[in-house]
N, C-alpha and C. Protein backbone atom coordinates (compact mmCIF):
# COMPACT_ATOMS: atom_id res chain seq x y z
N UNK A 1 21.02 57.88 -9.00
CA UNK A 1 20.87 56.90 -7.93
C UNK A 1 19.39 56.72 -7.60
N UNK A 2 18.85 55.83 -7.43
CA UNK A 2 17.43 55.04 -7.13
C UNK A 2 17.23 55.41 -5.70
N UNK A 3 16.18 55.65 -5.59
CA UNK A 3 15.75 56.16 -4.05
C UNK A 3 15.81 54.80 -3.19
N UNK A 4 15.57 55.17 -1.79
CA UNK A 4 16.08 53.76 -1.27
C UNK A 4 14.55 52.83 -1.61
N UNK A 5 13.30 53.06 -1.52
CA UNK A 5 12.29 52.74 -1.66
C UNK A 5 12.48 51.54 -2.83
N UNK A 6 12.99 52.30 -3.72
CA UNK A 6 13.08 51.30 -5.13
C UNK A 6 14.10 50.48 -4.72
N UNK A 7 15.19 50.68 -4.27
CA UNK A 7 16.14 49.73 -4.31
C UNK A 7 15.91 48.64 -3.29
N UNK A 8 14.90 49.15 -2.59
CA UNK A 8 14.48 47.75 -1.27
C UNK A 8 13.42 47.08 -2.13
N UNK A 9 12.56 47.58 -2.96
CA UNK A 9 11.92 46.99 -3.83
C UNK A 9 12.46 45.87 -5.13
N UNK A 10 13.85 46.51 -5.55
CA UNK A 10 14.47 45.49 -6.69
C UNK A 10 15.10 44.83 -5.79
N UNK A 11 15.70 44.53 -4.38
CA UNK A 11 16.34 43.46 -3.99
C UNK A 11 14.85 42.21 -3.52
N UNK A 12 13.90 42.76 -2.83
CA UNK A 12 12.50 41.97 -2.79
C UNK A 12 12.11 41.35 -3.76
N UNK A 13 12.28 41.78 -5.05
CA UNK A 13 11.65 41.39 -6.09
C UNK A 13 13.21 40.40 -6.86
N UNK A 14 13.60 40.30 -6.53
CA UNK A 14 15.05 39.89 -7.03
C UNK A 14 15.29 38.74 -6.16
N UNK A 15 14.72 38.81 -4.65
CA UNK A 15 14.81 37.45 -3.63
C UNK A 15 13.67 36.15 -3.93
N UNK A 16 12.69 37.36 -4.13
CA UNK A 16 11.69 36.80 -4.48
C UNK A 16 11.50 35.80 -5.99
N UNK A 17 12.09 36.35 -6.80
CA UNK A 17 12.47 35.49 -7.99
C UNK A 17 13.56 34.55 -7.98
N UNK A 18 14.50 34.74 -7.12
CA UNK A 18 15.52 33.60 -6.86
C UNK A 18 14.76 32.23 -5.82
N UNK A 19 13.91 32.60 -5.20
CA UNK A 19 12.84 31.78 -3.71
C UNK A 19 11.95 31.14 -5.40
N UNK A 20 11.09 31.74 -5.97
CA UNK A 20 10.68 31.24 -6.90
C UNK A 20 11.40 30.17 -8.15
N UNK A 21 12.96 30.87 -8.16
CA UNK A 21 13.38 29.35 -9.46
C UNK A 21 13.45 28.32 -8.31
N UNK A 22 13.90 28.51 -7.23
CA UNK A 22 14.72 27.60 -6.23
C UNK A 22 13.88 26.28 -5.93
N UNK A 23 12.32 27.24 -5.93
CA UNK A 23 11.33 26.01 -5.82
C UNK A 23 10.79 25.28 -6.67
N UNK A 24 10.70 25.94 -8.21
CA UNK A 24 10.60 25.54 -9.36
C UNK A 24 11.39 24.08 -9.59
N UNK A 25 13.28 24.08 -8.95
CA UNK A 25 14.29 23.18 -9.50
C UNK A 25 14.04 22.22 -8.43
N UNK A 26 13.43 22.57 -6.95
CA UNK A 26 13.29 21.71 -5.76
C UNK A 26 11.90 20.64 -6.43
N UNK A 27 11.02 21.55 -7.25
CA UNK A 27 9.99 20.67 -7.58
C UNK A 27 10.15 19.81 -8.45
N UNK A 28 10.63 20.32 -9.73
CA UNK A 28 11.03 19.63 -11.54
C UNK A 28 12.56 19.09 -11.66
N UNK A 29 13.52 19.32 -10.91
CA UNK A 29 14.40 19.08 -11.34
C UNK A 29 15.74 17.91 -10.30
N UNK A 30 15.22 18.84 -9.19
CA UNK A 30 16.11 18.73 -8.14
C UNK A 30 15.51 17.99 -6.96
N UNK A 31 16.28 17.09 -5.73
CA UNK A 31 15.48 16.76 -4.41
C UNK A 31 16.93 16.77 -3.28
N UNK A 32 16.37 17.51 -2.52
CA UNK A 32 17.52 17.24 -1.78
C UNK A 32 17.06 16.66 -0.18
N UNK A 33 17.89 15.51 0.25
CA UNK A 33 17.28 14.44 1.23
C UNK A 33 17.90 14.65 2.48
N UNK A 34 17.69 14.27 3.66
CA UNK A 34 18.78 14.11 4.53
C UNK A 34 18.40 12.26 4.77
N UNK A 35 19.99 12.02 4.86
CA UNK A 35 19.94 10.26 4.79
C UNK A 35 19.89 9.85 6.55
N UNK A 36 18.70 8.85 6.43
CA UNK A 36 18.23 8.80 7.89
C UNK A 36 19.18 7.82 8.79
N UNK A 37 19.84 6.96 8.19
CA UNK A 37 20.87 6.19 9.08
C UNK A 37 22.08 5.45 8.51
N UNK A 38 22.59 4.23 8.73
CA UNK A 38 23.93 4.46 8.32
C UNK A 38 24.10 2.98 7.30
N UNK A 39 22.51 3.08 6.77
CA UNK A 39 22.25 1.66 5.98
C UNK A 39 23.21 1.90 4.79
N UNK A 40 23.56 3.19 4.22
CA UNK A 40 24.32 3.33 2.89
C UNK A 40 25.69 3.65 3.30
N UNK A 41 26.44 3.08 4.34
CA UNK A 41 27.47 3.76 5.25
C UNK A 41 28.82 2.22 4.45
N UNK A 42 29.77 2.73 3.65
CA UNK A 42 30.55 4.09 3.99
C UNK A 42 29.95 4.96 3.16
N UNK A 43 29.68 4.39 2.12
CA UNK A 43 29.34 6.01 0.89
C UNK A 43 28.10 6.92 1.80
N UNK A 44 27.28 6.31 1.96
CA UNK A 44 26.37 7.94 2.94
C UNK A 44 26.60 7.47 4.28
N UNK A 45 26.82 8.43 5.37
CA UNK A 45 26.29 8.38 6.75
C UNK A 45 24.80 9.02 7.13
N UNK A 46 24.50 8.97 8.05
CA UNK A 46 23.46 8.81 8.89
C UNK A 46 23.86 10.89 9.45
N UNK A 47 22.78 11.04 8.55
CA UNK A 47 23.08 12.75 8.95
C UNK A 47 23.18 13.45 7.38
N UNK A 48 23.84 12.86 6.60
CA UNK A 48 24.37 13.63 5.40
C UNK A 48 23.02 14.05 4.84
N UNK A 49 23.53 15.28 4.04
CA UNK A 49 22.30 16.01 3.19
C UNK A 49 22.87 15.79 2.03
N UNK A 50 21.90 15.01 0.84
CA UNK A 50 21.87 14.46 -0.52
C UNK A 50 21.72 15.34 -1.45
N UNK A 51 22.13 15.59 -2.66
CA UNK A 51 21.44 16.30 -3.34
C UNK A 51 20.92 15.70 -4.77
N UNK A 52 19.82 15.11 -5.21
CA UNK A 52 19.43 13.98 -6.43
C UNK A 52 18.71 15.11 -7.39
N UNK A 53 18.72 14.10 -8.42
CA UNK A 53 18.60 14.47 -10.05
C UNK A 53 17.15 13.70 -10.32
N UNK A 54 15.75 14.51 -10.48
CA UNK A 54 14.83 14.02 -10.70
C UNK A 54 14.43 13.13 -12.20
N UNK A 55 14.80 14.17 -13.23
CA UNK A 55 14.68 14.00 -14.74
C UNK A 55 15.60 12.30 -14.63
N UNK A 56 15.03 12.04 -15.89
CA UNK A 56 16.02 10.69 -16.13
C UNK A 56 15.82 9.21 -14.91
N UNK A 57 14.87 9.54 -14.27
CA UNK A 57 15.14 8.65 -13.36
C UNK A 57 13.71 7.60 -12.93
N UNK A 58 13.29 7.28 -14.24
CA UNK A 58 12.76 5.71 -14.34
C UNK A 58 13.39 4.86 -14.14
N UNK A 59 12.89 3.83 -14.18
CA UNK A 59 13.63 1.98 -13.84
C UNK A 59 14.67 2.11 -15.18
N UNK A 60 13.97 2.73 -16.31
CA UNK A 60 14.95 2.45 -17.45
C UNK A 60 16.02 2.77 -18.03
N UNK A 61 15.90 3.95 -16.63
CA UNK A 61 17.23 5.21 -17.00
C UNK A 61 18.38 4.85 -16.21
N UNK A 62 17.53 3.72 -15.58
CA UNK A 62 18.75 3.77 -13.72
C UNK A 62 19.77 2.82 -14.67
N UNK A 63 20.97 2.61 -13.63
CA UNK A 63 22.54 1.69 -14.28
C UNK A 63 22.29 1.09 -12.64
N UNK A 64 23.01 0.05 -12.66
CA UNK A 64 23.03 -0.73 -11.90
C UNK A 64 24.59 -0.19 -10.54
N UNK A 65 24.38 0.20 -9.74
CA UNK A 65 25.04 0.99 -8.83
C UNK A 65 24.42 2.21 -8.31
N UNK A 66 23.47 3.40 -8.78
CA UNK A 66 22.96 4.19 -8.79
C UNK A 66 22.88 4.09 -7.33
N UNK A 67 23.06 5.03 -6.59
CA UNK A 67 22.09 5.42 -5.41
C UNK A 67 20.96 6.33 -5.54
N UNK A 68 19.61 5.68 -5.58
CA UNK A 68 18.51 6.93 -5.72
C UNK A 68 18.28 6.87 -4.30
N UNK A 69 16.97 7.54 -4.07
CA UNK A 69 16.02 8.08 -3.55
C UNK A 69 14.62 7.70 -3.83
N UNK A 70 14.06 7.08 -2.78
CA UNK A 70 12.94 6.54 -3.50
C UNK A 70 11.64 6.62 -2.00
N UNK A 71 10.65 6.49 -2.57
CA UNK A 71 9.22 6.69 -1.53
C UNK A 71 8.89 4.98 -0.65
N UNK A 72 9.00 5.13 0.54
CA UNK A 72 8.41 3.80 1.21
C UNK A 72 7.41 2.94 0.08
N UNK A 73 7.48 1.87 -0.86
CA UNK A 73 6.81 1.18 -1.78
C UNK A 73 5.89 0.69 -0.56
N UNK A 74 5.56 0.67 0.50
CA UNK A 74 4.48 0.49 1.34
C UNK A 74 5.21 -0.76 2.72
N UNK A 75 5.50 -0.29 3.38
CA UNK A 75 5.20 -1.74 4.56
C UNK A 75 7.39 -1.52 4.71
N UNK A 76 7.51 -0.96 4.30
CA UNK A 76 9.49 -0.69 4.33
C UNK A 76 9.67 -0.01 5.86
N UNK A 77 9.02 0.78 6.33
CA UNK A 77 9.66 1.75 7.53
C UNK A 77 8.50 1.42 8.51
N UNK A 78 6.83 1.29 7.94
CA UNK A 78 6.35 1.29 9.24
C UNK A 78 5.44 -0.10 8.44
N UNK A 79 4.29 -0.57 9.49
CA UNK A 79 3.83 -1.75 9.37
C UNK A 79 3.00 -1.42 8.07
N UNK A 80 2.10 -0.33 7.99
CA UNK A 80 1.55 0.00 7.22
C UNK A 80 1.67 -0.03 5.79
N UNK A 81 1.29 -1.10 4.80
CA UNK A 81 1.59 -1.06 3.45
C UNK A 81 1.18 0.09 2.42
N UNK A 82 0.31 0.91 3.33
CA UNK A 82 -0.28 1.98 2.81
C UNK A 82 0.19 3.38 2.81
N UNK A 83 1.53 3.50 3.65
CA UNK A 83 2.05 4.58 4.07
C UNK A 83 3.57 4.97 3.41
N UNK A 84 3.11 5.23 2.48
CA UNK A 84 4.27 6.16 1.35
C UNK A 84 4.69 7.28 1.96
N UNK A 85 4.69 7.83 3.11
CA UNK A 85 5.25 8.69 3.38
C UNK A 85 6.94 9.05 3.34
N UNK A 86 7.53 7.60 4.01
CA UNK A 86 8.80 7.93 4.02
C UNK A 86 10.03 8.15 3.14
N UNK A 87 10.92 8.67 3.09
CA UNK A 87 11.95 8.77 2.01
C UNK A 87 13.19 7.49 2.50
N UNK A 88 13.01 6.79 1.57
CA UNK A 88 14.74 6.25 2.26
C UNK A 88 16.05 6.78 0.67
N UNK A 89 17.11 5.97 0.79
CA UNK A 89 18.29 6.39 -0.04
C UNK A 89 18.77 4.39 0.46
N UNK A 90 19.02 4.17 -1.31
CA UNK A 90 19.36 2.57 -1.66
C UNK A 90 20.21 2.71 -2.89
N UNK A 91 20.67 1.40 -2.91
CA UNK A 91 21.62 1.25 -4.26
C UNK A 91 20.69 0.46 -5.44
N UNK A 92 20.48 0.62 -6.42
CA UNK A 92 20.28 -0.29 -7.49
C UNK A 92 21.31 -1.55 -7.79
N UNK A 93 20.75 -2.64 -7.44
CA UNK A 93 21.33 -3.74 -7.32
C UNK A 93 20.83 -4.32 -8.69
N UNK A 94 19.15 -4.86 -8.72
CA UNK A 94 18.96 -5.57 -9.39
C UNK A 94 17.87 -4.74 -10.89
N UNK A 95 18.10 -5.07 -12.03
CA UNK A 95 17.42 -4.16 -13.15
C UNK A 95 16.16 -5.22 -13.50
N UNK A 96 15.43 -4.84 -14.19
CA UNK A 96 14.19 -4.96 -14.67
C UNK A 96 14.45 -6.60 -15.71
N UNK A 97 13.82 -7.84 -15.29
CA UNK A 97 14.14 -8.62 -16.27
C UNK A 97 15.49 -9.97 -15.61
N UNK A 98 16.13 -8.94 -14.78
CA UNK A 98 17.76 -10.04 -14.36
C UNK A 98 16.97 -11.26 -13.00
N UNK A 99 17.83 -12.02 -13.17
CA UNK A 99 17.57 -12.76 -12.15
C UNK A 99 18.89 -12.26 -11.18
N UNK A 100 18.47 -12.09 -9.54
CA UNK A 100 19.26 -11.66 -8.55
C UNK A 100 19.31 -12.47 -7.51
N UNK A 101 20.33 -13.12 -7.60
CA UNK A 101 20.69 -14.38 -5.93
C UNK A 101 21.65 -14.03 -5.13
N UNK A 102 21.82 -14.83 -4.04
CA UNK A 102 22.71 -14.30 -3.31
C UNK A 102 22.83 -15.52 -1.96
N UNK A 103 23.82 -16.06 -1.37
CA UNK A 103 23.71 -16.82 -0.60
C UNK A 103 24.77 -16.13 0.45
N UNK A 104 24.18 -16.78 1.78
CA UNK A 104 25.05 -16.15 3.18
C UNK A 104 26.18 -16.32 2.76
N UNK A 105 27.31 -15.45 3.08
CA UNK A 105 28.37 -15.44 3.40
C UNK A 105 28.91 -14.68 2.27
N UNK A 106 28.77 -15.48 0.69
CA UNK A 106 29.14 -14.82 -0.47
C UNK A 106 29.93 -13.36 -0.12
N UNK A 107 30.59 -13.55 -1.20
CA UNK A 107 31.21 -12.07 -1.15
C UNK A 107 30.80 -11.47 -2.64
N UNK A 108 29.99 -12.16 -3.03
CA UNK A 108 29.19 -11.35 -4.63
C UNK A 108 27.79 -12.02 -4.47
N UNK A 109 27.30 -11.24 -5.14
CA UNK A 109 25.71 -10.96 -6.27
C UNK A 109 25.70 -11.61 -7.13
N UNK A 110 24.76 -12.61 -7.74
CA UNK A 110 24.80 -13.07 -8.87
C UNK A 110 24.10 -12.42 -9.67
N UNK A 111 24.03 -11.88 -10.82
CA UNK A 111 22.86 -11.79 -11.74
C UNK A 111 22.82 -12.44 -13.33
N UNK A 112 21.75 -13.22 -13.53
CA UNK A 112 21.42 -13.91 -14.30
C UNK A 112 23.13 -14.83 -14.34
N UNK A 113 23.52 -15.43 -13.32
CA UNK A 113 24.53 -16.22 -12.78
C UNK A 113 25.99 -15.32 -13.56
N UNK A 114 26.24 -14.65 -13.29
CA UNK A 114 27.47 -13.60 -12.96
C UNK A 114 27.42 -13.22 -11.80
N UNK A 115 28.87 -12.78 -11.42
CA UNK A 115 29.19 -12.20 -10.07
C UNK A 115 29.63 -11.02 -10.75
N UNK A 116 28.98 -10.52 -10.18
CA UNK A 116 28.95 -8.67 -10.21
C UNK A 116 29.72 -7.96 -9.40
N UNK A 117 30.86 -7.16 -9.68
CA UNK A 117 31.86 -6.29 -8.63
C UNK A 117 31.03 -4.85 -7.94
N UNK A 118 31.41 -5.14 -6.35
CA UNK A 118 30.93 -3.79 -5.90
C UNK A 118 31.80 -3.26 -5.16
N UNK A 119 32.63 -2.35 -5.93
CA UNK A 119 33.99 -1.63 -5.20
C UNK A 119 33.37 -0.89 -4.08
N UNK A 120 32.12 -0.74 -3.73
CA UNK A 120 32.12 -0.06 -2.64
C UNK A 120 31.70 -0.46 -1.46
N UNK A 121 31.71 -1.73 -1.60
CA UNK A 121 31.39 -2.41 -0.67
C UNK A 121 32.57 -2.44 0.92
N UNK A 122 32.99 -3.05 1.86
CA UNK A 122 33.86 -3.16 2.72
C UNK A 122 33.38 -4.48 3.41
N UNK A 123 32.38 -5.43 2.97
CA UNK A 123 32.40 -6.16 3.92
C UNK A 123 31.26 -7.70 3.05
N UNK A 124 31.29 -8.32 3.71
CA UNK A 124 30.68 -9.48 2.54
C UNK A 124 29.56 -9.26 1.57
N UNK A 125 29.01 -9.32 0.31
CA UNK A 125 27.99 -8.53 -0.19
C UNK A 125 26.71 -9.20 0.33
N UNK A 126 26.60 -10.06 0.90
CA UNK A 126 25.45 -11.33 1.42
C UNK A 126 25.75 -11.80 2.87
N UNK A 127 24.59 -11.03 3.58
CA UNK A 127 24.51 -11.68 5.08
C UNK A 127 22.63 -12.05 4.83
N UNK A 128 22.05 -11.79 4.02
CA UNK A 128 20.55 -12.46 3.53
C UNK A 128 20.47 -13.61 2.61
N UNK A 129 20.32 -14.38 2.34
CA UNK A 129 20.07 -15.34 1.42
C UNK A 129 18.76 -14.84 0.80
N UNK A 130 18.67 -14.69 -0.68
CA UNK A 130 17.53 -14.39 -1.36
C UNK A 130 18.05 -14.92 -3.44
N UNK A 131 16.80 -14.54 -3.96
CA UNK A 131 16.51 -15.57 -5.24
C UNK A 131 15.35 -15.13 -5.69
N UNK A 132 15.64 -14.11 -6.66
CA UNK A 132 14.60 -13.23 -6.99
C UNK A 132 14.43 -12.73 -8.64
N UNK A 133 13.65 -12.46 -9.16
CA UNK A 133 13.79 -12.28 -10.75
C UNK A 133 13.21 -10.83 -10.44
N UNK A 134 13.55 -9.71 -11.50
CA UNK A 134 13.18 -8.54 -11.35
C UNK A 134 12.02 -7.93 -11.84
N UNK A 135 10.98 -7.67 -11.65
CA UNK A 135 9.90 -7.54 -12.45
C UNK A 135 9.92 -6.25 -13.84
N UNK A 136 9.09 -5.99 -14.44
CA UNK A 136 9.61 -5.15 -15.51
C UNK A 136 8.90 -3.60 -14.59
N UNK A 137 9.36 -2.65 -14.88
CA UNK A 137 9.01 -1.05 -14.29
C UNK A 137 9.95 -1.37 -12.98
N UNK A 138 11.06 -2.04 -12.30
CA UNK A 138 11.00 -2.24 -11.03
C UNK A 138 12.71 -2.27 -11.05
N UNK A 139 13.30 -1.75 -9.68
CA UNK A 139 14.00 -2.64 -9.34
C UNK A 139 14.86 -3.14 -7.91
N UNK A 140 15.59 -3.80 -7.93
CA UNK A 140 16.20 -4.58 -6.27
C UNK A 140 17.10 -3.51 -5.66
N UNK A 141 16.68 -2.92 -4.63
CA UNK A 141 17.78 -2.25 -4.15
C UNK A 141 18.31 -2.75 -2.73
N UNK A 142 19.59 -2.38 -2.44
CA UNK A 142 20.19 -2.76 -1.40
C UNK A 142 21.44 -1.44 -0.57
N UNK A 143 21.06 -1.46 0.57
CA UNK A 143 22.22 -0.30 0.96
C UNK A 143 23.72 -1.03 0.89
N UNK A 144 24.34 -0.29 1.18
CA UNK A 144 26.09 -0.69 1.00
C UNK A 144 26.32 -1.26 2.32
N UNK A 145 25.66 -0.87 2.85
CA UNK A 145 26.05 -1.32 4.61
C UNK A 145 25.11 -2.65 5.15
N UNK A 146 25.61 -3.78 4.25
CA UNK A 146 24.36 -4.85 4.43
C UNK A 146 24.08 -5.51 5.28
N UNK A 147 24.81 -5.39 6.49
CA UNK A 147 24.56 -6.06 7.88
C UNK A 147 23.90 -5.22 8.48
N UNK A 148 23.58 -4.06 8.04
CA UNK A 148 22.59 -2.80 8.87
C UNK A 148 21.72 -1.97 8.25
N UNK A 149 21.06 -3.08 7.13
CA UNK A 149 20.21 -2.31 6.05
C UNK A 149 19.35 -2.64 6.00
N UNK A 150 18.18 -2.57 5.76
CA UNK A 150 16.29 -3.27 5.90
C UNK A 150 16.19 -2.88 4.25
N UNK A 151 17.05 -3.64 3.42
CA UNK A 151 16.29 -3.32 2.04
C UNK A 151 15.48 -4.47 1.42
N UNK A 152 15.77 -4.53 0.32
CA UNK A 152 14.98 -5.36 -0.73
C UNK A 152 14.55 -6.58 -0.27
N UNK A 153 15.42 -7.33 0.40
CA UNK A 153 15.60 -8.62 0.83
C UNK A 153 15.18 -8.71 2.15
N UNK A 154 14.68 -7.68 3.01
CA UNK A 154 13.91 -7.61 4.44
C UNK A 154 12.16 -7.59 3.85
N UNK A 155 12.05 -7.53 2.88
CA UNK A 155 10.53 -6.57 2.65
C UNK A 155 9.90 -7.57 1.06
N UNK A 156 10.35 -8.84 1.17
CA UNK A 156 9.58 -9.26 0.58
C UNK A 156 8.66 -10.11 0.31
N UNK A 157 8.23 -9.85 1.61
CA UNK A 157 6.50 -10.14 2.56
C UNK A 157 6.16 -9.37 2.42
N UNK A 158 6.18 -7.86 1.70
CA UNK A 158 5.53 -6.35 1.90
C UNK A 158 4.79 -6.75 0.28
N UNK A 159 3.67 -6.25 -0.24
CA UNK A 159 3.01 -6.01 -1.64
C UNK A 159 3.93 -5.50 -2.34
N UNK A 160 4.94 -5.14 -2.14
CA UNK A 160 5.71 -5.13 -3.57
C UNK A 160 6.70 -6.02 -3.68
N UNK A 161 6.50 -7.29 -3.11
CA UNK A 161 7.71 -8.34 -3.02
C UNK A 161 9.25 -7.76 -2.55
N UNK A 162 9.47 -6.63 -2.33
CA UNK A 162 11.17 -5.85 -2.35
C UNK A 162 11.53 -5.24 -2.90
N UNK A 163 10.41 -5.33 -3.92
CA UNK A 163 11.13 -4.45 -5.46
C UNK A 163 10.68 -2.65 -5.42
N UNK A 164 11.09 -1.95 -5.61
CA UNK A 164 10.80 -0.74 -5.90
C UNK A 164 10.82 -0.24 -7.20
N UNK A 165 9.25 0.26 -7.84
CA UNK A 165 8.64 0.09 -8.45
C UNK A 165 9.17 1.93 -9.21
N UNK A 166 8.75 2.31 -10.52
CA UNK A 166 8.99 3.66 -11.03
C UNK A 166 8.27 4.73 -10.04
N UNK A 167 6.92 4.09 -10.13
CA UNK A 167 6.06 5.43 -9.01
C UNK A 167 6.65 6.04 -7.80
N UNK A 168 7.82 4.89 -7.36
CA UNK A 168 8.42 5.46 -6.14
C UNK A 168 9.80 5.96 -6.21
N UNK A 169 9.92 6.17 -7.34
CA UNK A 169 11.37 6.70 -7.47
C UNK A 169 11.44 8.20 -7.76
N UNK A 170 12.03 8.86 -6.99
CA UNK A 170 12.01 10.69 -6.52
C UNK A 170 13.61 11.03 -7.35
N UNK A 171 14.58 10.23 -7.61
CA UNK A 171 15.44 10.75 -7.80
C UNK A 171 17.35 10.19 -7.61
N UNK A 172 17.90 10.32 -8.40
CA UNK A 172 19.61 9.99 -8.68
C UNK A 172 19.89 10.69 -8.21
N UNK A 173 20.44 10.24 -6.67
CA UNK A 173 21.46 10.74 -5.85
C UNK A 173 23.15 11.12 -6.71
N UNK A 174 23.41 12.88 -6.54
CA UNK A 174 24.38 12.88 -7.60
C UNK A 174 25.71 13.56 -6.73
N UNK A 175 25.39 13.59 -5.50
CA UNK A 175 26.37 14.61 -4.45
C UNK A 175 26.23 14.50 -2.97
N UNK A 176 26.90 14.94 -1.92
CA UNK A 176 26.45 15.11 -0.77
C UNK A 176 26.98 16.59 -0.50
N UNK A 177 25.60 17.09 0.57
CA UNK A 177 25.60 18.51 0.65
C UNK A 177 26.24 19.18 1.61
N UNK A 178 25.81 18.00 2.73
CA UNK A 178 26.44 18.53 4.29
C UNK A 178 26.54 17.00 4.68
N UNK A 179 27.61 17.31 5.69
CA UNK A 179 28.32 17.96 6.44
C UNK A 179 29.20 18.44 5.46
N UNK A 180 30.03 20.08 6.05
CA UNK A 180 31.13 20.50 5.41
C UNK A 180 32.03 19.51 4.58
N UNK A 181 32.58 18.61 5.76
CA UNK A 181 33.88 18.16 5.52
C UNK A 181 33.28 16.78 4.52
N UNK A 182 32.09 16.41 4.18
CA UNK A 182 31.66 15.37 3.44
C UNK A 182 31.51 15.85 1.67
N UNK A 183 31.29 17.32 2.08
CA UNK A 183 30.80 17.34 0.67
C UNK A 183 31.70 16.92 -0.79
N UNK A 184 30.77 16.01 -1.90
CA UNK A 184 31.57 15.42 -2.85
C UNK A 184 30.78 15.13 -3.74
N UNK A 185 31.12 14.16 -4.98
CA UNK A 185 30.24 14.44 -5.78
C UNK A 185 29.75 13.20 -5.77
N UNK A 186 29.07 12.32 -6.02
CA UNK A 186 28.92 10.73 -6.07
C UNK A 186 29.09 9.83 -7.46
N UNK A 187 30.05 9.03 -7.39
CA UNK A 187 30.52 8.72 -8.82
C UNK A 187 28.89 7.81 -9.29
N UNK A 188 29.09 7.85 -10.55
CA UNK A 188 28.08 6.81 -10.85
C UNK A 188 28.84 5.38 -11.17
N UNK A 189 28.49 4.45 -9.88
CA UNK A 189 29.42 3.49 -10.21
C UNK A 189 28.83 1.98 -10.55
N UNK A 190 28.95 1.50 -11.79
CA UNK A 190 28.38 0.25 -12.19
C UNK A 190 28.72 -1.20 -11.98
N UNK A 191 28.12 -1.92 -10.55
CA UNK A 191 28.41 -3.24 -10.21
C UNK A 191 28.28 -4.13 -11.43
């Protein structure tokens, strides 16, 4: 039997290497968010803790439904076009190249003149009127909850026209963490 000395030493050194991968997968691999309001509501509420998939997650990797995670592209949360600080959580609506319209009332998305299905929707997919082509590295996002969302189509008076660009993309939302009774996995679902 190991004196207690050592054995308080291999559990330290054993916490300490688990604190070390943990931050390793928080840095390279992994991000986990808390979603700030109820713009992605029903699929996220306003409270939930996210858990996203860093790897894989350029403009070129994304599918069209994706919920990432992505950095204020400048002028989204505060006036400041310069202030990347914030995190929000959006859907990939529009891909690199498509043309994306949309008129009041609609109950679909056009892209490159198709209507695109969004089973997760609950309520008309268009309370903005917008008419937009997607730039290449970039793309249109929109929360699920579109009568209470400041996405793509609020912010394109901001320097990045609406679009959210690769540099600001942190990560593929792949789960929710908390609350207890929320936790699940998040389908990857393609409008």
């Amino acid at each position: 039997m190991q004196p207690r000395s050592q054995r308080i030493l291999t559990v330290i050194g054993i916490a300490a290497a688990a604190f070390v991968c943990g931050l390793v997968l928080k840095l390279t691999v992994l991000g986990i968010w808390l979603v700030p309001s109820d713009s992605m509501a029903p699929t996220l509420q306003s409270g939930d803790v996210v858990l996203a998939v860093r790897p894989g997650t350029s403009v070129s990797q994304l599918h069209r439904g994706d919920v990432i995670g992505f950095a204020d592209p400048g002028g989204w949360m505060t006036d400041d076009p310069d202030d990347h600080s914030h995190q929000l959580v959006k859907r990939v609506i529009g891909l690199p190249g498509e043309h994306v319209s949309c008129t009041v009332g609609s109950d679909t998305i056009e892209i490159d003149g198709r209507h695109i299905v969004e089973p997760y929707l609950d309520q008309p997919a268009c309370t903005v009127a917008f008419d937009v082509t997607v730039p290449e590295h970039a793309v249109w996002m929109m929360g699920d909850n579109r009568s209470d969302s400041a996405d793509s189509r609020y912010h394109q008076d901001t320097p990045s026209g609406g679009f959210v660009s690769d540099q600001w993309i942190r990560g593929r939302v792949v789960g929710i963490l908390s609350p207890f009774q929320r936790i699940t996995q998040l389908p990857r679902t393609q409008g």
